[in-house]
C-alpha atoms as a PDB file:
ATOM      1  CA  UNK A   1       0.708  11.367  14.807  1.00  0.00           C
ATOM      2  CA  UNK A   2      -1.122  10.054  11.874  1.00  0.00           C
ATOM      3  CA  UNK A   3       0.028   6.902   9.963  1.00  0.00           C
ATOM      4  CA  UNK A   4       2.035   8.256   7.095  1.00  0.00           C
ATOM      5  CA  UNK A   5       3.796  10.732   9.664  1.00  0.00           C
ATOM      6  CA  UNK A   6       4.555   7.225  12.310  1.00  0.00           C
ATOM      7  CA  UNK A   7       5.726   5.151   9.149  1.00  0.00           C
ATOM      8  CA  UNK A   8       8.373   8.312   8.032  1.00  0.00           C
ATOM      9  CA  UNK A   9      10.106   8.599  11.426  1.00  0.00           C
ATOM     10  CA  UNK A  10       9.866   4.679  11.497  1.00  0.00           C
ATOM     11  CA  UNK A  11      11.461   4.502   8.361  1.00  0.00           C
ATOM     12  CA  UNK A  12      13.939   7.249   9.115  1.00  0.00           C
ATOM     13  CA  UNK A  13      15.153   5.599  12.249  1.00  0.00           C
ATOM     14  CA  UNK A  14      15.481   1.878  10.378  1.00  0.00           C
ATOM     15  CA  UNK A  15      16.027   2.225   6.729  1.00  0.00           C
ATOM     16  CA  UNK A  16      20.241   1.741   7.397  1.00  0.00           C
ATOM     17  CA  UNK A  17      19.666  -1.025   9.552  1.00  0.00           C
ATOM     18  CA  UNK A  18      16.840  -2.854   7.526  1.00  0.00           C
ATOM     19  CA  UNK A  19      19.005  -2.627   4.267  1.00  0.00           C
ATOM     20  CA  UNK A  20      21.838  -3.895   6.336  1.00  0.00           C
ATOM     21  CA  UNK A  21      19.688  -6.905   6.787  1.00  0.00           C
ATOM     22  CA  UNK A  22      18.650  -7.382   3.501  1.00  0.00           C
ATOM     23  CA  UNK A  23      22.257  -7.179   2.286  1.00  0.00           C
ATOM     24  CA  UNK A  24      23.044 -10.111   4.528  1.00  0.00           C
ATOM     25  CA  UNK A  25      20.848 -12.546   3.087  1.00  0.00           C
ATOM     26  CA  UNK A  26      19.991 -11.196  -0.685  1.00  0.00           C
ATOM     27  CA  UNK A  27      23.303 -10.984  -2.963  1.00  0.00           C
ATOM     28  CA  UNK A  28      21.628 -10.159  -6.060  1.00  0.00           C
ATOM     29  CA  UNK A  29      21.337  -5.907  -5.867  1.00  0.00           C
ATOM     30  CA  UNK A  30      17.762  -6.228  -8.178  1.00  0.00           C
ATOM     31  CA  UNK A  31      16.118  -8.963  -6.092  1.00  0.00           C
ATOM     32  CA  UNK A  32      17.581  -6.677  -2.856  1.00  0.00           C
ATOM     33  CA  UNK A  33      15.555  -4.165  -3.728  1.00  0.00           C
ATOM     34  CA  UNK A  34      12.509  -6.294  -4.052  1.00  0.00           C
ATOM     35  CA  UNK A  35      13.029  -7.818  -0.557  1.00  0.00           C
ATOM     36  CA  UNK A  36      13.615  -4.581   0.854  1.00  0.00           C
ATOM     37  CA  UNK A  37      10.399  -2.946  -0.636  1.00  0.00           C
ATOM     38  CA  UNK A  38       8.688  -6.034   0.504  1.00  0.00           C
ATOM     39  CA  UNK A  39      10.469  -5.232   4.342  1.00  0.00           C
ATOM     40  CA  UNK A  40       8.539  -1.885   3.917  1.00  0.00           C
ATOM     41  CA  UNK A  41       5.094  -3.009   3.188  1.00  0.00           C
ATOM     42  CA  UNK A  42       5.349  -5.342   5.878  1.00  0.00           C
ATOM     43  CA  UNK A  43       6.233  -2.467   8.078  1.00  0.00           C
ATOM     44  CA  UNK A  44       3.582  -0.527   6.891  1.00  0.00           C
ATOM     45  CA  UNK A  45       1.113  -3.253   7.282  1.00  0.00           C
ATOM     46  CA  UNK A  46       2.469  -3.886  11.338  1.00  0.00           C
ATOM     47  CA  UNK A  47       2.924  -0.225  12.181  1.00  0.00           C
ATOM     48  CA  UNK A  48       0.643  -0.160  14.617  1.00  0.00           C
ATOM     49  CA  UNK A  49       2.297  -3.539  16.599  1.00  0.00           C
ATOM     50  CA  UNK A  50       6.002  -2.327  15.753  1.00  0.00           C
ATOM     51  CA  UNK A  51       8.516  -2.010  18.670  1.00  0.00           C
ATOM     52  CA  UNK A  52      11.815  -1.266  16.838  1.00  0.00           C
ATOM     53  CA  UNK A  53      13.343  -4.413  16.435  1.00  0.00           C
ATOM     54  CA  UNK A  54      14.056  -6.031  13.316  1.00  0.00           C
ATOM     55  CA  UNK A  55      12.427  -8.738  13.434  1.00  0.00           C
ATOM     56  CA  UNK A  56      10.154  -7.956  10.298  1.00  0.00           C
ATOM     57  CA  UNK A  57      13.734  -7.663   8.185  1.00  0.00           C
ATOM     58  CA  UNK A  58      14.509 -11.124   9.431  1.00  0.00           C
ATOM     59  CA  UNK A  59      11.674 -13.002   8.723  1.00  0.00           C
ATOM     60  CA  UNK A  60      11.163 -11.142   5.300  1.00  0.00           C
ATOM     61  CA  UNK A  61      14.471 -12.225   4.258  1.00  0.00           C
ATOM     62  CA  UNK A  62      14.431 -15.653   5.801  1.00  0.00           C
ATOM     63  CA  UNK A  63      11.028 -16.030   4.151  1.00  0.00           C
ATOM     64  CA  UNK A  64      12.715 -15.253   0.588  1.00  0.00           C
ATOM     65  CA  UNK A  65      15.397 -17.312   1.176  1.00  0.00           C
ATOM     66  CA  UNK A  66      13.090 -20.727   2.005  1.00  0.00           C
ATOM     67  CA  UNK A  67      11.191 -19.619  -1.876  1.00  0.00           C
ATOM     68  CA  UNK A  68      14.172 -18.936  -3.665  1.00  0.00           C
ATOM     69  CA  UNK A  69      15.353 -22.487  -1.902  1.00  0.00           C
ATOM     70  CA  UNK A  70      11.964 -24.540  -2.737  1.00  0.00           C
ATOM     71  CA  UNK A  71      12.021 -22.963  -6.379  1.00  0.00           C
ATOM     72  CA  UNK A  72      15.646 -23.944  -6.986  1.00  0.00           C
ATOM     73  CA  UNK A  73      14.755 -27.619  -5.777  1.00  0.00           C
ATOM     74  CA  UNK A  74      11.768 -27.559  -8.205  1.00  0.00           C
ATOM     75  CA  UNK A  75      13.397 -26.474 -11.044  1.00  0.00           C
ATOM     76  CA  UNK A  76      15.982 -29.180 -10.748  1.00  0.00           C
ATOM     77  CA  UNK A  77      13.274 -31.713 -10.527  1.00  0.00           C
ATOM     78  CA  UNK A  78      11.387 -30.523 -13.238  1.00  0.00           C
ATOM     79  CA  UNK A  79      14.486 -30.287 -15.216  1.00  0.00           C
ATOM     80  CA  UNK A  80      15.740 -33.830 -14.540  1.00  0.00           C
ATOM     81  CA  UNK A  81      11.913 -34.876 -15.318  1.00  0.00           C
ATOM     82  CA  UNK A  82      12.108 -32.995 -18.474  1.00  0.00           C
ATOM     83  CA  UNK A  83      15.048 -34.708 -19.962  1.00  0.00           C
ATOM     84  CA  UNK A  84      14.128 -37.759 -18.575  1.00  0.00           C
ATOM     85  CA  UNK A  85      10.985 -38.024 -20.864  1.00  0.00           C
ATOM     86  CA  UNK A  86      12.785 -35.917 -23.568  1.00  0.00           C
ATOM     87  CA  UNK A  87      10.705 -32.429 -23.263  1.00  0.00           C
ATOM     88  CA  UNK A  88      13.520 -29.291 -24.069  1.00  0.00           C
ATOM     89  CA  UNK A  89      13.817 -26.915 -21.436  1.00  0.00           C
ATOM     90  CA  UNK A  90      14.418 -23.920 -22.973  1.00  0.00           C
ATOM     91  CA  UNK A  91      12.110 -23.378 -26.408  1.00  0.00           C
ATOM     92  CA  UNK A  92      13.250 -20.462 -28.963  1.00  0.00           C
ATOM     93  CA  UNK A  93      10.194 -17.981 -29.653  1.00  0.00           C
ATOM     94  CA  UNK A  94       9.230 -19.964 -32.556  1.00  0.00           C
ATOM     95  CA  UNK A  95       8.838 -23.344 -30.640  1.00  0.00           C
ATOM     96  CA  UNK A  96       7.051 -21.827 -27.425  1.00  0.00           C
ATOM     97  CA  UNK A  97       3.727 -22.227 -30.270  1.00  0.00           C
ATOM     98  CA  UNK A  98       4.229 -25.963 -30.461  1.00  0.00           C
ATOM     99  CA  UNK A  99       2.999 -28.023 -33.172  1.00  0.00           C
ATOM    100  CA  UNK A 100       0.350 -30.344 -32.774  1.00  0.00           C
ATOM    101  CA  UNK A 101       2.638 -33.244 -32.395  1.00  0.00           C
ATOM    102  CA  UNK A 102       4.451 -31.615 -29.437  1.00  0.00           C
ATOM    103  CA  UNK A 103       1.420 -30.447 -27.740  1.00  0.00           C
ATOM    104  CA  UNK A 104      -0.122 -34.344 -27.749  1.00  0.00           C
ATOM    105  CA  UNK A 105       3.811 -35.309 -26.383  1.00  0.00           C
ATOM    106  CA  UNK A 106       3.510 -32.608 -23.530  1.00  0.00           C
ATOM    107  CA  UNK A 107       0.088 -34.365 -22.814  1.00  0.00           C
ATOM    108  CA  UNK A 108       1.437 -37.866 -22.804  1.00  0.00           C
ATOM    109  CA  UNK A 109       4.099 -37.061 -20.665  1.00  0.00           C
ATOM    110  CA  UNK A 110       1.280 -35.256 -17.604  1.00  0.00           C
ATOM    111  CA  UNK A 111      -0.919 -38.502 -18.402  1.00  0.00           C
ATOM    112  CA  UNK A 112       2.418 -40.230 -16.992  1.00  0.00           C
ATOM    113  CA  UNK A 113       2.345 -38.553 -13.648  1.00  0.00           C
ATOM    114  CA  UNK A 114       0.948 -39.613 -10.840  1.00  0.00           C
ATOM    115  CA  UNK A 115      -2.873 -38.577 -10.425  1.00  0.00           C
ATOM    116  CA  UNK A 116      -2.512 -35.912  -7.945  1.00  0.00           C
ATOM    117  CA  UNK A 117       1.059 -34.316  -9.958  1.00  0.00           C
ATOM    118  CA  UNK A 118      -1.312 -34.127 -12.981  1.00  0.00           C
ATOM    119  CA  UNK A 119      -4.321 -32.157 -11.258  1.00  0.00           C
ATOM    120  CA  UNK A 120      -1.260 -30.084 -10.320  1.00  0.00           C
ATOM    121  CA  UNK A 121       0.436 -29.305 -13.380  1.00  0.00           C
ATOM    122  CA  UNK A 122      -3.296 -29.115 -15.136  1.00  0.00           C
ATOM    123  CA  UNK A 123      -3.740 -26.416 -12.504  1.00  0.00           C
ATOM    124  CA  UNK A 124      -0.559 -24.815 -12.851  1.00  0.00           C
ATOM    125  CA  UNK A 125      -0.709 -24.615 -16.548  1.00  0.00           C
ATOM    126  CA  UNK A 126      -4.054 -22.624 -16.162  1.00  0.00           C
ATOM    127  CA  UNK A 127      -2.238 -20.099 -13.717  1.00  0.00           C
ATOM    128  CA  UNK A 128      -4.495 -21.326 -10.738  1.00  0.00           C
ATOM    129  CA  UNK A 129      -4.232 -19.203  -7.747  1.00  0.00           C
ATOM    130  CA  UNK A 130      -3.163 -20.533  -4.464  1.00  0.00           C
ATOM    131  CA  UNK A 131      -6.545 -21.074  -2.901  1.00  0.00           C
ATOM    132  CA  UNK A 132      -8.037 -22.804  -6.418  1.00  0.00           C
ATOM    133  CA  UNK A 133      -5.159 -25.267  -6.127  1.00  0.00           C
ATOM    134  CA  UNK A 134      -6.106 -26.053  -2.131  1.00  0.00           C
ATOM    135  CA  UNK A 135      -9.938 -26.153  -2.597  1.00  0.00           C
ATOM    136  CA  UNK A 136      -9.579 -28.322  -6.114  1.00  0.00           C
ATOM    137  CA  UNK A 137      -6.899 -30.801  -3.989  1.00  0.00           C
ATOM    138  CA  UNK A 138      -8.712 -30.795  -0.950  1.00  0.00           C
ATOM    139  CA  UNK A 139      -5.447 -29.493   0.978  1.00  0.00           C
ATOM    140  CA  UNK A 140      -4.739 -26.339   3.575  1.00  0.00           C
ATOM    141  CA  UNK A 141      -3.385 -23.718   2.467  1.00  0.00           C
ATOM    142  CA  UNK A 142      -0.157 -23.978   4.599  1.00  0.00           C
ATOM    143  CA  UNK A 143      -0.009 -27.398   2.558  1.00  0.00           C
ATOM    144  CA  UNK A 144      -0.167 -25.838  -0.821  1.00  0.00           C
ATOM    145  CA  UNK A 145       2.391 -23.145   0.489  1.00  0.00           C
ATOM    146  CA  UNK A 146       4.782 -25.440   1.814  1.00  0.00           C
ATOM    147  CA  UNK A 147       4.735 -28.056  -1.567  1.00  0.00           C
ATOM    148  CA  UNK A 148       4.064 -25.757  -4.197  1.00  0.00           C
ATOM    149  CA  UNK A 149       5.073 -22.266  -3.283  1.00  0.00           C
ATOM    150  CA  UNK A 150       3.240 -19.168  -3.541  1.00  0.00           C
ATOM    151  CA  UNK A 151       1.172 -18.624  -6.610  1.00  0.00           C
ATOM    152  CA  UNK A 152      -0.581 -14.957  -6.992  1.00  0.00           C
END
């Protein structure tokens, strides 16, 4: 039986039960979806290794729920930074532009960080991939992944 033929009767046989999972952990219908698909590609991606159990569900959804956790818990800190130094949180269309004045503020404030928080949000700002932001701090990548989150 090829691959595409093994991953149909996989699927077939699990689909219920993997959605079942995913409707235990993931509330939100859209993001559900997401997980799920994610579930799939996984499955794909393990075929060869995969005994039936649902393990791959599990550790999916457990997975999402430790970044939607870690991203929560960052965007309160970055919120309670923001208004601590008086940055808005949400700009209108016409602000997200900045003028000069509020592009030298946003700079003041990152020169206020701590060294290594400002290589960070230097990096961040320039949409550094995961393994940029490790080799530039000089950190593993399960290090980068367990601080930061994932970046693509």
């Amino acid at each position: 039986m090829d691959k595409e033929s093994q991953f149909q009767a996989v699927l077939q046989a699990n689909s219920d039960r993997i959605y079942r999972i995913c409707c235990c952990y993931v509330h939100d219908e859209n993001v559900r979806q997401d997980v799920f698909q994610t579930v799939l590609l996984h499955l794909w991606e393990s075929l060869e290794t995969f005994q039936g159990g649902s393990q791959i569900a599990l550790n999916t959804c457990l997975g999402y729920l430790r970044t939607e956790r870690r991203e929560q818990r960052l965007s309160a800190e970055v919120a309670g930074q923001a208004q601590r130094v008086g940055v808005p949180l949400s700009p209108s269309p016409a602000e997200r532009c900045g003028t000069r004045d509020e592009i030298e503020r946003l700079y003041e404030c990152i020169h206020q960080l701590p060294p290594l928080d400002r290589v960070l949000v230097s990096l961040c700002l320039e949409e550094a991939t995961t393994d940029e932001i490790t080799q530039v701090l000089g950190i593993s990548l399960a290090n980068a992944v367990a601080e930061y989150g994932p970046r693509p």
